[in-house]
Protein backbone atom coordinates (compact mmCIF):
# COMPACT_ATOMS: atom_id res chain seq x y z
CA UNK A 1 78.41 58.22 36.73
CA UNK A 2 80.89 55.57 36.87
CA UNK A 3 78.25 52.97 37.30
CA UNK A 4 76.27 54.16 33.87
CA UNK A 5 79.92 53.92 31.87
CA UNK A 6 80.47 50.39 33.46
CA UNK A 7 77.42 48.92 31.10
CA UNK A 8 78.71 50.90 28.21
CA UNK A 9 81.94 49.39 28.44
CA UNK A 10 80.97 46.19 28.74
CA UNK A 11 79.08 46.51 26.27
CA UNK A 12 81.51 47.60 24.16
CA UNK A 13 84.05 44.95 24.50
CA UNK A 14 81.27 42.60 24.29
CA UNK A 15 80.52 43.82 21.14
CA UNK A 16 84.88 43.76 20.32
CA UNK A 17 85.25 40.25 20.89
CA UNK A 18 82.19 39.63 18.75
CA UNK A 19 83.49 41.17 15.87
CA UNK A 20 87.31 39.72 16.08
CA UNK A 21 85.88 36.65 16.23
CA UNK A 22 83.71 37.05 13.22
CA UNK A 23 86.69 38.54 11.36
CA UNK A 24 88.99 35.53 12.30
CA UNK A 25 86.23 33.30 10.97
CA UNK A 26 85.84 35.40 7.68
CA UNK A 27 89.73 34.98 7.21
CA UNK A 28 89.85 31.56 7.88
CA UNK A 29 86.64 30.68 5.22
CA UNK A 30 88.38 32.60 2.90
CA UNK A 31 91.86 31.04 3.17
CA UNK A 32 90.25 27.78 3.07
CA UNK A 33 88.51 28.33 0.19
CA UNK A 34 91.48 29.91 -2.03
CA UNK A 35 93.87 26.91 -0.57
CA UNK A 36 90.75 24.92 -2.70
CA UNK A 37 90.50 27.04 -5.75
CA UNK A 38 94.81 26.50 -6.11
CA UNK A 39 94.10 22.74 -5.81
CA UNK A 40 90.80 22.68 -8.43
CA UNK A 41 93.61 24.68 -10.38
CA UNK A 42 96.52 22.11 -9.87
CA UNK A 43 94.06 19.21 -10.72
CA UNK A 44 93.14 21.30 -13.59
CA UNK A 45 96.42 22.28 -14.97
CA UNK A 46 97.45 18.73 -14.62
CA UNK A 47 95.05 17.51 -16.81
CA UNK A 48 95.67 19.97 -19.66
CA UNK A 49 98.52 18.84 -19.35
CA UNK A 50 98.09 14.97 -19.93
CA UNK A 51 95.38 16.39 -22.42
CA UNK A 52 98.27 18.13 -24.46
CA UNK A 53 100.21 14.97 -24.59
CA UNK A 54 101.54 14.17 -28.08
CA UNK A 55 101.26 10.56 -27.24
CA UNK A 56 101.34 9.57 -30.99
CA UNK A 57 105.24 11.38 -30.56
CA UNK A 58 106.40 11.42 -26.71
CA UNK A 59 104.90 7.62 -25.73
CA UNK A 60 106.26 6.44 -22.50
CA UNK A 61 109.69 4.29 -23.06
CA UNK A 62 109.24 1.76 -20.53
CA UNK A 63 106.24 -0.23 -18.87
CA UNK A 64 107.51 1.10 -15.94
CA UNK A 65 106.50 4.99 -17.51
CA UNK A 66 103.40 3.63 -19.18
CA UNK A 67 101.91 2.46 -16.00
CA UNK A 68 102.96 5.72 -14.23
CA UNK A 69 101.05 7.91 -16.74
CA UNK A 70 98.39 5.74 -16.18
CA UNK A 71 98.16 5.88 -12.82
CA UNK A 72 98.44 10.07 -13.08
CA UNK A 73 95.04 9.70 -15.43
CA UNK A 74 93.13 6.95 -13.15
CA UNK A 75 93.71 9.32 -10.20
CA UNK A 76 92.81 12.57 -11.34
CA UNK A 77 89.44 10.72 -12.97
CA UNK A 78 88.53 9.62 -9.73
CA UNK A 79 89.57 13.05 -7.86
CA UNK A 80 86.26 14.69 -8.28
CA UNK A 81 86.63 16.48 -11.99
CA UNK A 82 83.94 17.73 -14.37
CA UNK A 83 81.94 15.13 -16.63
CA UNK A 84 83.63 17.31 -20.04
CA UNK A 85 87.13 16.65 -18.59
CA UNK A 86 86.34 12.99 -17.74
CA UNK A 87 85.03 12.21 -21.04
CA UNK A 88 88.83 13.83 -22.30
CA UNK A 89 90.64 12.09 -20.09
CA UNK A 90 88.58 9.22 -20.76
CA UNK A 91 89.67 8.93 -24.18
CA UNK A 92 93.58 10.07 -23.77
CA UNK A 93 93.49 7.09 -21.81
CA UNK A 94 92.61 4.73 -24.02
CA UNK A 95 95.77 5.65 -26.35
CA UNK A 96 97.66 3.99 -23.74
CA UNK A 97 95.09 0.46 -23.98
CA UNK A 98 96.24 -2.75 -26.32
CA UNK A 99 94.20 -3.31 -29.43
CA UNK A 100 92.80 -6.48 -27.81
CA UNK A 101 91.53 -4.50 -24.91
CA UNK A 102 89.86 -1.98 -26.78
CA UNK A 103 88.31 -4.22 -29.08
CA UNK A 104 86.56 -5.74 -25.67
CA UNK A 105 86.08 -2.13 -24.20
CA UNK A 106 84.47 -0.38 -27.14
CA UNK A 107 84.24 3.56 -26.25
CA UNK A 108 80.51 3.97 -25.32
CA UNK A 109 80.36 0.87 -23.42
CA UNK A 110 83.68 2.28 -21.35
CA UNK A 111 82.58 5.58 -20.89
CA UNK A 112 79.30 4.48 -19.07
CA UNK A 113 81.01 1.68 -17.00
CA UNK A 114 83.16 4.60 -16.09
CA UNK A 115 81.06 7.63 -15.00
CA UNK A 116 79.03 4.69 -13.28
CA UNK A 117 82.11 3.62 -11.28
CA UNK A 118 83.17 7.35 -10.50
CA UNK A 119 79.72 8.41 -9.82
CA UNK A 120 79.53 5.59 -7.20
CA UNK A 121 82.79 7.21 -5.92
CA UNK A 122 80.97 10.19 -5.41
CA UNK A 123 78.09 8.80 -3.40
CA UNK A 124 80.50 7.72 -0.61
CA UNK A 125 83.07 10.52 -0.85
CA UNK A 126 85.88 8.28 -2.09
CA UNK A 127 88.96 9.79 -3.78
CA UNK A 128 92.26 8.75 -5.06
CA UNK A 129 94.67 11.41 -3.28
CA UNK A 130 98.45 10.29 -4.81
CA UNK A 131 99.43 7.43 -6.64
CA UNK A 132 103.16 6.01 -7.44
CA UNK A 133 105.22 3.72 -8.70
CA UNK A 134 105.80 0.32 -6.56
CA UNK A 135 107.46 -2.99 -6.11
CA UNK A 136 110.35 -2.05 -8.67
CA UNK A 137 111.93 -5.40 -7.97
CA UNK A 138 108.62 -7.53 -8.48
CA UNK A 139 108.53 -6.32 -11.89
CA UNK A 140 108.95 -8.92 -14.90
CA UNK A 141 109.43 -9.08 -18.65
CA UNK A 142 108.77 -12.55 -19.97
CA UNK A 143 107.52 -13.78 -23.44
CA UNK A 144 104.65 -15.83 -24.80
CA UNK A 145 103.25 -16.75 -28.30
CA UNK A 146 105.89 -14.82 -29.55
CA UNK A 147 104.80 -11.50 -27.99
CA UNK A 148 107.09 -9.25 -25.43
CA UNK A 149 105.03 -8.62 -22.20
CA UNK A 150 105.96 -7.30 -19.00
CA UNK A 151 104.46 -6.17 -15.63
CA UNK A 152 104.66 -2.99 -13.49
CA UNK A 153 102.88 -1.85 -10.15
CA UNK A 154 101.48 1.23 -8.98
CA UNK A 155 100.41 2.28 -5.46
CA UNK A 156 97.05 4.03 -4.84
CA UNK A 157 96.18 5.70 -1.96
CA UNK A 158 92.27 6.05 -1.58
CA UNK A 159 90.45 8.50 1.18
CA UNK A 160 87.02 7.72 2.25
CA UNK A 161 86.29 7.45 6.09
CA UNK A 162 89.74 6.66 6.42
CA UNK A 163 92.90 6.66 4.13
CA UNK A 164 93.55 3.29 2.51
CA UNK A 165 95.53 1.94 -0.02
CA UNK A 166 95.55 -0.19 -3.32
CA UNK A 167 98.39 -1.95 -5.16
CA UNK A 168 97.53 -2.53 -8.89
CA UNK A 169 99.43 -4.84 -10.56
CA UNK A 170 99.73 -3.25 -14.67
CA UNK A 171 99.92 -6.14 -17.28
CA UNK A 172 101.81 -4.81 -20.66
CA UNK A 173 102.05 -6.07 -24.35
CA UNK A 174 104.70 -4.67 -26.87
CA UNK A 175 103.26 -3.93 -29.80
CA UNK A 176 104.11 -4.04 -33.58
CA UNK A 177 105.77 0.27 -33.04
CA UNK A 178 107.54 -1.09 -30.04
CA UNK A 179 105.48 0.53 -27.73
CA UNK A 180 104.03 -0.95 -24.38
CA UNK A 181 100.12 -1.19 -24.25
CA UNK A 182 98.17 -1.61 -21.19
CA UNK A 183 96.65 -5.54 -21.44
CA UNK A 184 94.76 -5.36 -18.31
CA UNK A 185 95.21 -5.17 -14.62
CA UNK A 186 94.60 -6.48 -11.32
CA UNK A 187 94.41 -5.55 -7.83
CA UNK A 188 96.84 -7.38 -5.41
CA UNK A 189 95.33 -7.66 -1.73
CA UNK A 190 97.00 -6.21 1.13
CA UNK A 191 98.99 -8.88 2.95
């Protein structure tokens, strides 16, 4: 008799060990998945958020602020959003863009170079994870032509393979409300 419980048993905790283990996998799937859902949300409240912006009202002070909200947009278009909150962002972008640079980025032809750029993203899995504010002390204000311009830096860090990172060097003109536009920018390579 003892023999015939022997397979039972075995059989039994066999059949135990199965099913803890499945459950510990079911828990773990699941917490992964809600730990993504509450960063889709974050992402997503962040950009109702920049979406709500009265920027006509509550524009950035300094070129310093200006390139920090920009920053906040370029990384959360390039952090894997939908193509109806891309094209909003898009366009709340552009409120923060110099006359002169908008006359040589009309919308259309921006919004394709765009969701070409981030769909290339895409194809290789690359996306901006944090950005911030950089080289404080390299910053300048200097005047030319008349016009007030100054320069401010912000720090992307990109993950692909591997995490990497980007310096972007913001180029600012006043203009005639006393606000600072974005003029352009350039990337500044590692040294």
């Amino acid at each position: 008799m003892n023999k015939a419980k022997k397979p039972i048993s075995t059989i039994f905790t066999f059949i135990s060990i199965i099913a803890v283990i499945l459950v510990m996998i079911y828990v773990n799937q699941t917490r992964q998945a809600n730990k993504q859902k509450e960063t889709s949300l974050e992402i997503l409240s962040e950009v109702e958020k920049l979406l709500e912006m009265d920027l006509d009202n509550d524009y950035p002070k300094t070129p310093r602020d200006v390139a920090k909200l920009h920053g906040d947009m370029t990384r959360l278009l390039y952090s894997g959003l939908e193509d109806g909150e891309i094209k909003n962002l898009a366009i709340k972008i552009r409120d923060l863009y110099d006359e002169e640079f908008l006359s040589k980025n009309p919308e259309e032809q921006y919004l394709t170079n765009l969701y070409s750029d981030i769909a290339l993203w895409n194809q290789v899995n690359r996306r901006i994870e944090y950005n911030l504010v950089a080289n404080k002390e390299n910053e300048e204000f200097y005047e030319l032509d008349g016009k007030k311009y100054a320069t401010a830096y912000i720090s992307f860090t990109i993950r692909e393979k591997r995490q990497t990172s980007e310096l972007r060097r913001y180029i600012m003109r006043k203009d005639d409300e006393g606000k600072w536009k974005v003029v352009g920018w350039e990337y500044i390579p590692e040294q």
